[in-house]
Protein backbone atom coordinates (compact mmCIF):
# COMPACT_ATOMS: atom_id res chain seq x y z
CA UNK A 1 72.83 99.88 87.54
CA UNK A 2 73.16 96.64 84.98
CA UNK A 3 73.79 93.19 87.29
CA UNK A 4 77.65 92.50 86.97
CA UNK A 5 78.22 89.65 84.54
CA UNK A 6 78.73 86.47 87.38
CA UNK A 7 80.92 84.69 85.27
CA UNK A 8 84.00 87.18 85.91
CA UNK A 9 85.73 87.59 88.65
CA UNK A 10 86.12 91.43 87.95
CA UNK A 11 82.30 91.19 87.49
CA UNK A 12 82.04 92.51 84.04
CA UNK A 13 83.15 95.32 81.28
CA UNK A 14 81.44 98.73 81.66
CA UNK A 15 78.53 98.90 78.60
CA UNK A 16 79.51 101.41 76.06
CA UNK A 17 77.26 104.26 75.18
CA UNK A 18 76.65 105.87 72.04
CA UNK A 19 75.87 108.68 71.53
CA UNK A 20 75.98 112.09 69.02
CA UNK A 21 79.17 113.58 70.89
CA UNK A 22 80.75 110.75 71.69
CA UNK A 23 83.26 111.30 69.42
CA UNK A 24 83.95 114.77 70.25
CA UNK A 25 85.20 113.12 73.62
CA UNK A 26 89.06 112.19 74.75
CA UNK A 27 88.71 109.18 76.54
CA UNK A 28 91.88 109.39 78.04
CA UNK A 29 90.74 113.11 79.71
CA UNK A 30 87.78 111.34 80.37
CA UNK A 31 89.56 108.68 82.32
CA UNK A 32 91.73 111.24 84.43
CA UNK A 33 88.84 113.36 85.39
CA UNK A 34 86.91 110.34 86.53
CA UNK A 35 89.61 108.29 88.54
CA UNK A 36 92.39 111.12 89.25
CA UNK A 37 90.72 112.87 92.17
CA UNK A 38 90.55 110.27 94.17
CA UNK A 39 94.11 109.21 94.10
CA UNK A 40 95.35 113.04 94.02
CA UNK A 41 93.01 113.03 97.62
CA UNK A 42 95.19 109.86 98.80
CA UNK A 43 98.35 111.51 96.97
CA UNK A 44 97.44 114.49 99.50
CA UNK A 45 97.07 112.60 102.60
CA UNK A 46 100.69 110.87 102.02
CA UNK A 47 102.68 113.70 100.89
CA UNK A 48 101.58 116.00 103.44
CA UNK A 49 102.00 114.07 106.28
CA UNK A 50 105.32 112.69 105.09
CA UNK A 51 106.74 115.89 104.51
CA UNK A 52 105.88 116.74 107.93
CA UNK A 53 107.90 113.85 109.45
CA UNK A 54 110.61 114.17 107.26
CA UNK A 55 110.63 117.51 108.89
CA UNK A 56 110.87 116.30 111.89
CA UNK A 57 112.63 112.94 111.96
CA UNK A 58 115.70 111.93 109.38
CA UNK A 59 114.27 109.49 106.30
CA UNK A 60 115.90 106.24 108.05
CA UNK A 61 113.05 106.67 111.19
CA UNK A 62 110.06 105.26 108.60
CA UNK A 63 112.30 102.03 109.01
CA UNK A 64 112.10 102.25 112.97
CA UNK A 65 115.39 100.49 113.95
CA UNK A 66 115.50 99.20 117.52
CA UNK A 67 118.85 98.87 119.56
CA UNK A 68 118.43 95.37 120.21
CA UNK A 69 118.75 94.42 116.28
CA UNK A 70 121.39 96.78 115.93
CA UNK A 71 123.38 95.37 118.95
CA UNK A 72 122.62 91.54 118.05
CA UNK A 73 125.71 91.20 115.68
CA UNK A 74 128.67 92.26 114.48
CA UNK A 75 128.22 90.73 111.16
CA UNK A 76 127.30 93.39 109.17
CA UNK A 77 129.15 96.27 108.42
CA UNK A 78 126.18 98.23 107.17
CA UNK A 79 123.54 97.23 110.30
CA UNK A 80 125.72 99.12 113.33
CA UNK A 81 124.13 101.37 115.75
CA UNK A 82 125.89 103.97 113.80
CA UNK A 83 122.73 104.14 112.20
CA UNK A 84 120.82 105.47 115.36
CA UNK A 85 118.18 103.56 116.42
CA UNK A 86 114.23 105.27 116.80
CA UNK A 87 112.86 103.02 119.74
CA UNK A 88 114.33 99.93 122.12
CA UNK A 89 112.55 96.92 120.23
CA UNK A 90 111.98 98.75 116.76
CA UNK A 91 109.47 97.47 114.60
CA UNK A 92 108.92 94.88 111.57
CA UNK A 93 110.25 97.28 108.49
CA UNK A 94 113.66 97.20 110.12
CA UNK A 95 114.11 93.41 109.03
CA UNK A 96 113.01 94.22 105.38
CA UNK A 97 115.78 97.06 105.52
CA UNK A 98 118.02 94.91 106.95
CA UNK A 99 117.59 92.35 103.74
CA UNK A 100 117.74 95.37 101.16
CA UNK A 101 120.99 96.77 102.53
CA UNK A 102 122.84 93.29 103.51
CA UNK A 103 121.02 90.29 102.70
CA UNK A 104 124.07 87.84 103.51
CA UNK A 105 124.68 89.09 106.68
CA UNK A 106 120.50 90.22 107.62
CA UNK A 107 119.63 86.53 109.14
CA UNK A 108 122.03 87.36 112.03
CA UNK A 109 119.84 90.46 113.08
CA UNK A 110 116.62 89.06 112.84
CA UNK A 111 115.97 87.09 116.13
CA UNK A 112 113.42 84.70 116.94
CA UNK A 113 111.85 82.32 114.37
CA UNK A 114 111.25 85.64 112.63
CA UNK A 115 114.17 85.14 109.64
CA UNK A 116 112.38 82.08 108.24
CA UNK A 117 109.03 84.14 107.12
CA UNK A 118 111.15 87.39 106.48
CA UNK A 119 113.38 86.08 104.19
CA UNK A 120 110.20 84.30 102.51
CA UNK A 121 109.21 87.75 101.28
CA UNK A 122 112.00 89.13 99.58
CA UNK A 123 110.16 91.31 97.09
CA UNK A 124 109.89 94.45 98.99
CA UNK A 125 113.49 94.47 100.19
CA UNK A 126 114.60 93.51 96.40
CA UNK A 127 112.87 96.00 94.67
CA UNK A 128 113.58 99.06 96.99
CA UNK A 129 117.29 97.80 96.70
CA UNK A 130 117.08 97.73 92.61
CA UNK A 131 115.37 100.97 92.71
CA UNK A 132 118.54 102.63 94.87
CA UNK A 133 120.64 100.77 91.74
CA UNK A 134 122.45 99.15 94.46
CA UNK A 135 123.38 102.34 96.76
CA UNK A 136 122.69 101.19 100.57
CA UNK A 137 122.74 104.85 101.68
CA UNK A 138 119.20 105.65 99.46
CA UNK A 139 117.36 102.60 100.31
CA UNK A 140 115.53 104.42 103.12
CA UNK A 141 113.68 106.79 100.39
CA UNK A 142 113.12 103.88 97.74
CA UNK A 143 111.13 101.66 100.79
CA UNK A 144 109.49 104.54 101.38
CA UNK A 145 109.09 105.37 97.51
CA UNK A 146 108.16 101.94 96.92
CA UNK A 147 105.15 102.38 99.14
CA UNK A 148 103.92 105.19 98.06
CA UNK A 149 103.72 104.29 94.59
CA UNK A 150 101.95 100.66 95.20
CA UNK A 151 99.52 103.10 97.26
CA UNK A 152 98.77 105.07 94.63
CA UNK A 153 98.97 102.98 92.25
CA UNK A 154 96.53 100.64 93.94
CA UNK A 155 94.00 103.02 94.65
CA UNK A 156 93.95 103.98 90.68
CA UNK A 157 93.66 100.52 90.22
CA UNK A 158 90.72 100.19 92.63
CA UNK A 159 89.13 103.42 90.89
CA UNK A 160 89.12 101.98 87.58
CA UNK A 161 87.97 98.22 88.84
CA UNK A 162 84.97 100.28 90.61
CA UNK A 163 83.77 102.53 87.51
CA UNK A 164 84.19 99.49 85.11
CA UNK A 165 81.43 98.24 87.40
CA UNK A 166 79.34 100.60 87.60
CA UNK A 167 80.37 102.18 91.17
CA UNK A 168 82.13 105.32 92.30
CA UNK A 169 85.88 105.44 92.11
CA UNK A 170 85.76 107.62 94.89
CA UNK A 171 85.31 104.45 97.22
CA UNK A 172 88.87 103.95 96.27
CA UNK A 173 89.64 105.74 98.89
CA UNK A 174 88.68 103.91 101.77
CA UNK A 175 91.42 101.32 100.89
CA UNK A 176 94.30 103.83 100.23
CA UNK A 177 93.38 105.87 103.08
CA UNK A 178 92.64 102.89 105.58
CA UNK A 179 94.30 103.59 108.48
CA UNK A 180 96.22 100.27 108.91
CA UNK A 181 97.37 100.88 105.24
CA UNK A 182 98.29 104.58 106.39
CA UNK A 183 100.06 103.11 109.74
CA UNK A 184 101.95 99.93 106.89
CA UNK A 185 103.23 103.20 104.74
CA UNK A 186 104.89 104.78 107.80
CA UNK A 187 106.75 101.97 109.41
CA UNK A 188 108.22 100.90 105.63
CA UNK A 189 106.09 96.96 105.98
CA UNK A 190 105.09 94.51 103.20
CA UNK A 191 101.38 96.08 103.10
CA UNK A 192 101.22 98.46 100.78
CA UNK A 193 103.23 96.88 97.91
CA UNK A 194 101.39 93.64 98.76
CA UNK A 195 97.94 94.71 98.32
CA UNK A 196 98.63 97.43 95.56
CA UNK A 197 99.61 94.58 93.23
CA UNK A 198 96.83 92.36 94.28
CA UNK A 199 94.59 95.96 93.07
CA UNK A 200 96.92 96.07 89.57
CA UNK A 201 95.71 92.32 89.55
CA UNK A 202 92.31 92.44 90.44
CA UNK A 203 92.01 95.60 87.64
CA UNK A 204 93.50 93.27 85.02
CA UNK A 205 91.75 90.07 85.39
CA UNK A 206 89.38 88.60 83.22
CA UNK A 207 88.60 85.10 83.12
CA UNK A 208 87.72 84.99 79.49
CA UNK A 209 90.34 87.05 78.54
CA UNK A 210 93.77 84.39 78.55
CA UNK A 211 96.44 87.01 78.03
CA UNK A 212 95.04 89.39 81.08
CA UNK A 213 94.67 86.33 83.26
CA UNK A 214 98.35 85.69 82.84
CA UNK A 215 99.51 88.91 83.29
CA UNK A 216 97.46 88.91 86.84
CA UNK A 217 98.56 85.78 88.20
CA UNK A 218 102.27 87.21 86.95
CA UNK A 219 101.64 90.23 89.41
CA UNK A 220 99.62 87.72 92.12
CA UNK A 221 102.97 85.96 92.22
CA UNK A 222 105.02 88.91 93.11
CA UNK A 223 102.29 90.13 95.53
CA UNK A 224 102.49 86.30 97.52
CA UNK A 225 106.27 86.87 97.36
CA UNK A 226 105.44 90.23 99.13
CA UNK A 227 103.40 89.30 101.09
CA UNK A 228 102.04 85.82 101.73
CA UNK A 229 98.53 86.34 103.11
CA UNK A 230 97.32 87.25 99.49
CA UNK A 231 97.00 84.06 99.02
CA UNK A 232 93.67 84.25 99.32
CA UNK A 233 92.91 86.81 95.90
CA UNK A 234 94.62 83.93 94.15
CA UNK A 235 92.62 80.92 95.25
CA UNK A 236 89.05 82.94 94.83
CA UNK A 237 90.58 83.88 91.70
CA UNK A 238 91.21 80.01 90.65
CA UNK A 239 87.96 79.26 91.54
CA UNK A 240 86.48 81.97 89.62
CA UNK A 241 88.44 80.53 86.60
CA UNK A 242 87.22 76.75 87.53
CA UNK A 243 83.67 78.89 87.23
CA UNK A 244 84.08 80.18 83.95
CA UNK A 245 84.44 76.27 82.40
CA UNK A 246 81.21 75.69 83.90
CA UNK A 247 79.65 78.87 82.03
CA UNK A 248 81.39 77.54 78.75
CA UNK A 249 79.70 74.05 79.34
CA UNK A 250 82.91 72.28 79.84
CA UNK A 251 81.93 68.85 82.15
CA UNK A 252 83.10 68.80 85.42
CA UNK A 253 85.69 66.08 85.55
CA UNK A 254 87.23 67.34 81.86
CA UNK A 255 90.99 68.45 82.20
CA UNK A 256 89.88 71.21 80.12
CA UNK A 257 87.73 72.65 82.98
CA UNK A 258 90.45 71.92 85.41
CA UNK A 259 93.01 73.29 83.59
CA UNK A 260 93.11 77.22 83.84
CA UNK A 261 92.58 76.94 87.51
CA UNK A 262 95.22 74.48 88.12
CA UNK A 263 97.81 76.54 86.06
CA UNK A 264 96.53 79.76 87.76
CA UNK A 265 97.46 78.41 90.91
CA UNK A 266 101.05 76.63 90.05
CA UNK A 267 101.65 80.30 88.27
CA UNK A 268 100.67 82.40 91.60
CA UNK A 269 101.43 80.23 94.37
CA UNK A 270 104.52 77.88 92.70
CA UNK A 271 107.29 80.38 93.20
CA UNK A 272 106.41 81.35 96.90
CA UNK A 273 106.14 77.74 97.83
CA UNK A 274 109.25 76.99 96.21
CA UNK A 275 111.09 80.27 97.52
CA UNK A 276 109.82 79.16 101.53
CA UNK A 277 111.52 76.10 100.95
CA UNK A 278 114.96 77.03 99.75
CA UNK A 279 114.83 79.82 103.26
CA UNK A 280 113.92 76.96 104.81
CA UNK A 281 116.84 74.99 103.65
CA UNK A 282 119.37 77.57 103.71
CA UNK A 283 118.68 79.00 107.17
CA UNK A 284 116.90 75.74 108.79
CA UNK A 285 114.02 77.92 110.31
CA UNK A 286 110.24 77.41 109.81
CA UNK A 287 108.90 80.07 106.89
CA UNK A 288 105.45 80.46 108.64
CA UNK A 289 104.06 82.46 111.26
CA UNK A 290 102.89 80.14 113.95
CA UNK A 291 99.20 80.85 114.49
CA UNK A 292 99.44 80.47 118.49
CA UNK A 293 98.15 77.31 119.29
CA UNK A 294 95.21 75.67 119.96
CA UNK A 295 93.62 78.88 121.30
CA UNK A 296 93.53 80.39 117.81
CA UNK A 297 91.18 77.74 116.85
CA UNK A 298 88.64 79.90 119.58
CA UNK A 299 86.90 82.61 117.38
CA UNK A 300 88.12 86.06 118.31
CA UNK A 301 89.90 84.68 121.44
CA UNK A 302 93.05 87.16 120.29
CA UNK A 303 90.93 89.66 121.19
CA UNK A 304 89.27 88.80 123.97
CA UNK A 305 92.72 87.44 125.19
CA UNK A 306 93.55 91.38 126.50
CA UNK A 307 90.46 91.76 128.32
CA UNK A 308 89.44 94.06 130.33
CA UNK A 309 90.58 96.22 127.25
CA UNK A 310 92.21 99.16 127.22
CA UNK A 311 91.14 102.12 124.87
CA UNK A 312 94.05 100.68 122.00
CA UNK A 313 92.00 97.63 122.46
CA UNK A 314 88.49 99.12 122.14
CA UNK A 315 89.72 101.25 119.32
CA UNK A 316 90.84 97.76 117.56
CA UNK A 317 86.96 96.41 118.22
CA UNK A 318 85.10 99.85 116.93
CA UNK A 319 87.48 100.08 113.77
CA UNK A 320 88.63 96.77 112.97
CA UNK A 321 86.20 94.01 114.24
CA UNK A 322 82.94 95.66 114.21
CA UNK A 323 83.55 96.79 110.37
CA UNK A 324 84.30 93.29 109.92
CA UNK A 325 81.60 91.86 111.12
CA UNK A 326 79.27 93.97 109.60
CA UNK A 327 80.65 93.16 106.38
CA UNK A 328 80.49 89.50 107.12
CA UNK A 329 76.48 89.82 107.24
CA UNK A 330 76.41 91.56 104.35
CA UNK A 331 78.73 88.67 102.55
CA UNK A 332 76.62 86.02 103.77
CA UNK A 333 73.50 88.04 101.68
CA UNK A 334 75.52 87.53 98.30
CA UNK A 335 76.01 84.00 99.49
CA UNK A 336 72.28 83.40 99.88
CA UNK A 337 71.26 85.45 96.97
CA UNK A 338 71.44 84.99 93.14
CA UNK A 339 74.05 87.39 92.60
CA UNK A 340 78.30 86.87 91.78
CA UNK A 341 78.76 84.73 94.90
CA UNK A 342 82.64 84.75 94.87
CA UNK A 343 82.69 88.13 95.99
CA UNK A 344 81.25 87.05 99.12
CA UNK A 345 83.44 83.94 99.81
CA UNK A 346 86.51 86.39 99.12
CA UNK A 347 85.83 88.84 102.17
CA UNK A 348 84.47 86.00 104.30
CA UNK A 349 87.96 83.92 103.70
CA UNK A 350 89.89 87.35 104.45
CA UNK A 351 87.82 88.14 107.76
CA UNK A 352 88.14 84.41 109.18
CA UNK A 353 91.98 84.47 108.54
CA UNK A 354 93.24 88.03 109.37
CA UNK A 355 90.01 88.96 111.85
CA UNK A 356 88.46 86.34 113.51
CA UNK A 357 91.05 83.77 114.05
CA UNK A 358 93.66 86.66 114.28
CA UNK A 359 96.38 85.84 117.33
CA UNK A 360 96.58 87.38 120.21
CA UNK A 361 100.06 88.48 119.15
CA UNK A 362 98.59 90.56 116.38
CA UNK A 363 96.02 91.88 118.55
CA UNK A 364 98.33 93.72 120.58
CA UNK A 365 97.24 97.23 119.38
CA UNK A 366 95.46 98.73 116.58
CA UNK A 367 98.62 99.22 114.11
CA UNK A 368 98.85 95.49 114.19
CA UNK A 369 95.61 94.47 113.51
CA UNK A 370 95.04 97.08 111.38
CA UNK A 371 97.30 96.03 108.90
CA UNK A 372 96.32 92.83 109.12
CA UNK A 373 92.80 93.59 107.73
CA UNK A 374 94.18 95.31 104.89
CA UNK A 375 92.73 92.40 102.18
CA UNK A 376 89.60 92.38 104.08
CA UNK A 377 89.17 96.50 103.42
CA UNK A 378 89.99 95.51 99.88
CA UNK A 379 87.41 92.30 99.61
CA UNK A 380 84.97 94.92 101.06
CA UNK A 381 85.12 97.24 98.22
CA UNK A 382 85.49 94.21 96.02
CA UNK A 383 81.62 93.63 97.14
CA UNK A 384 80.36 96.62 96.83
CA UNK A 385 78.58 96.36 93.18
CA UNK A 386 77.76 92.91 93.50
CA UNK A 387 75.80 94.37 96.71
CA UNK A 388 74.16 97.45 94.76
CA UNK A 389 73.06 94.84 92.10
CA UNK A 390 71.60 92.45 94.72
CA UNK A 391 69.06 94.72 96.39
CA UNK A 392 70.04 98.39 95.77
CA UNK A 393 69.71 99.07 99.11
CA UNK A 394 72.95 101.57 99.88
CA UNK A 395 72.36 102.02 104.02
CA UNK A 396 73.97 99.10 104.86
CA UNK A 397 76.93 99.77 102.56
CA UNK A 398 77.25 103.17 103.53
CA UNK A 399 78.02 101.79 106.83
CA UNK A 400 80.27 99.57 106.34
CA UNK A 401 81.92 101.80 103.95
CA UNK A 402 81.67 104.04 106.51
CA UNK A 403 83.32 102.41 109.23
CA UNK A 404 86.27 101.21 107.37
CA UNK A 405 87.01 104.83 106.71
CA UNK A 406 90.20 107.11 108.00
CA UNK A 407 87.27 109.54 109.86
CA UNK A 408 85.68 106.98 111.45
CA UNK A 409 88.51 105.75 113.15
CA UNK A 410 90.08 108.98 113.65
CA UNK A 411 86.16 109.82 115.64
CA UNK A 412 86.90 106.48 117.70
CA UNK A 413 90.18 107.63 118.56
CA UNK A 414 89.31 110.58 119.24
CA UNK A 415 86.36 109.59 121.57
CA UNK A 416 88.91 107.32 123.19
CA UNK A 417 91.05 110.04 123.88
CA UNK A 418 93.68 108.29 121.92
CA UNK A 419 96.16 110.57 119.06
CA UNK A 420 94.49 108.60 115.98
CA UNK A 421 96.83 110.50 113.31
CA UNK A 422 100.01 110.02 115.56
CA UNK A 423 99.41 106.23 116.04
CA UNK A 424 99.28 105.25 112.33
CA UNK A 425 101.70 107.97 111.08
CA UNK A 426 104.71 108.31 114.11
């Protein structure tokens, strides 16, 4: 397999071949037969398994309402335990419904310090209200819809990022099957629209291309207004840009080697910063999830926090932090090698923030700190040419590739005695 090109982020174009029948060939029927099974795979997974709880359950239980919102206020005429609720407490997706379908009245419902970082990603909620055209009664199936399309979307996007390198598109699968993806999907979160435009992104950029890197950091916006911990994509992708001057020859203190990164950045990370502080201002909350003190500085105390674990907690180590770390090794090997570097510092900044310094809070079972390594599953794949081109050695890959995988956790679970389809899809 030719090296990836270091100077891009998206590690090169795919060389063109010549040849007597090339132009006997569609490329477009090319390009379905090559990326379309993997996504119709992931297409599979979703629709089956959301046809059977729609079977079971009404469309508004992917949102999860809990009495306790539902009783907080009598604000809203919309948020009333009319609705039904699905559990006591609820879960997170019930706050992004609660913006979509009354976003005046939604700050009442949301208790806690919880409003200020909700409200700070109003994407979701906007969209899956624009797609209802404004009807409150079909915003359950357009968050749902919503989803489902970034998924799938994503995944294609993956596919074709992966074959323009020179790697299957089949590994595309591993992030729109991940199981904390999977488990995102089902409770109507931030996830899967979050990271499916950071994979639209990550398919368009290329640094020497100016028109695609503007239309990435355009979608790199909307994903931070999603979601805020894809932060990260955007800052390796600055620095990637900051790279490119250097390849070009431009001096290091020159504005024109400063310049692309520092307008990548005010394009992808401006309108969230600004956004946090008018929440801030209008609701006089704090926009940021508080890390949990001084004990997050402890690596992996989050974890270690719930011992002696319990099987949801030994599930979390076999399918979330030993993946991780293996992954971390292999980073560290682009790091000391000759290869695309950046690629290594990506999944390395996603496993230090959403792994290792993860709070306990998040560590409280494996749906929550599942979808917190989302970006890390993602920065994984991300690697995975720049480690064929290092060494070719595919063992170590495999694994990892391996162990980020839906089977793998469903064996864990499975060995743990634990329902691994029911926790990430009920």
């Amino acid at each position: 397999m030719p090296e990836p090109d270091r100077s891009r982020f998206s590690s090169g174009a795919e060389p063109v071949v010549r040849s007597s029948t090339a132009r006997r060939v569609n490329p477009l029927r090319s390009l379905r037969c090559r990326l379309g099974p993997p996504v119709v795979l992931v297409g599979a997974f979703y629709v089956g398994f959301v046809t059977l709880r729609l079977l079971e359950y009404d469309v508004i239980w992917f949102v999860h309402l809990g009495r306790v919102m539902l009783e907080s206020s009598t604000t809203s005429s919309i948020l009333t335990p009319n609705l039904g609720w699905q559990s006591e407490i609820g879960y997170d997706g019930q706050y992004y419904y609660a913006i979509a379908v009354d976003p005046a009245n939604a700050s009442d419902y949301i208790t806690g310090s919880k409003a200020g970082y909700v409200y700070s990603r109003p994407v979701f909620p906007a969209v899956s209200r624009i797609v209802a055209l404004g009807r409150v009664e079909l915003v359950p199936y357009t968050m749902l819809l919503v989803n489902l399309g970034a998924v799938l979307l994503g995944t294609l996007a993956v596919a074709g990022w992966l074959r323009r390198n020179g790697s299957s598109p089949w590994l595309s699968v591993l992030f729109g099957l991940y199981p904390g993806l999977v488990f995102s999907v089902f409770r109507d979160l931030t996830e899967p629209l979050a990271y499916g435009l950071v994979a639209i992104a990550l398919w368009l950029f290329d640094p020497k291309d100016r028109q695609r890197v503007l239309m990435a950091g355009a979608i790199l916006a909307l994903a931070a207004l999603t979601r805020e911990t894809v932060v990260v994509f955007s800052l390796v992708a600055a620095v990637a840009l900051f790279a490119t001057g250097a390849v070009d020859g431009q001096r290091l203190w020159s504005w024109s080697r400063w310049r692309a990164p520092s307008g990548f950045l005010v394009l992808t990370v401006a309108p969230l910063l600004v956004w946090k502080a008018i929440v801030a201002a209008v609701l006089d909350v704090f926009t940021q999830e508080t890390p949990g003190g001084a004990a997050a500085l402890i690596p992996f105390y989050g974890i270690a926090s719930y011992w002696p674990w319990d099987a949801q907690h030994i599930l979390v180590v076999t399918a979330v932090i030993a993946p991780a770390l293996l992954a971390v090794l292999l980073a560290l090997r682009l790091l000391a090698g000759s290869g695309p570097r950046l690629y290594g510092v990506l999944l390395i900044l996603n496993a230090a923030a959403f792994v290792v310094f993860l709070p306990s809070a998040v560590y409280v079972d494996f749906g929550a700190a599942g979808r917190a390594a989302t970006g890390l599953v993602l920065a994984t794949v991300c690697c995975v040419p720049a480690w064929r081109a290092l060494d070719g050695r595919m063992g170590p890959i495999l694994l990892v590739c391996l162990m980020w995988s839906l089977p793998w956790y469903l064996v864990m679970a499975a060995t743990l005695g634990l329902p691994g389809l029911d926790l990430i899809t009920t």
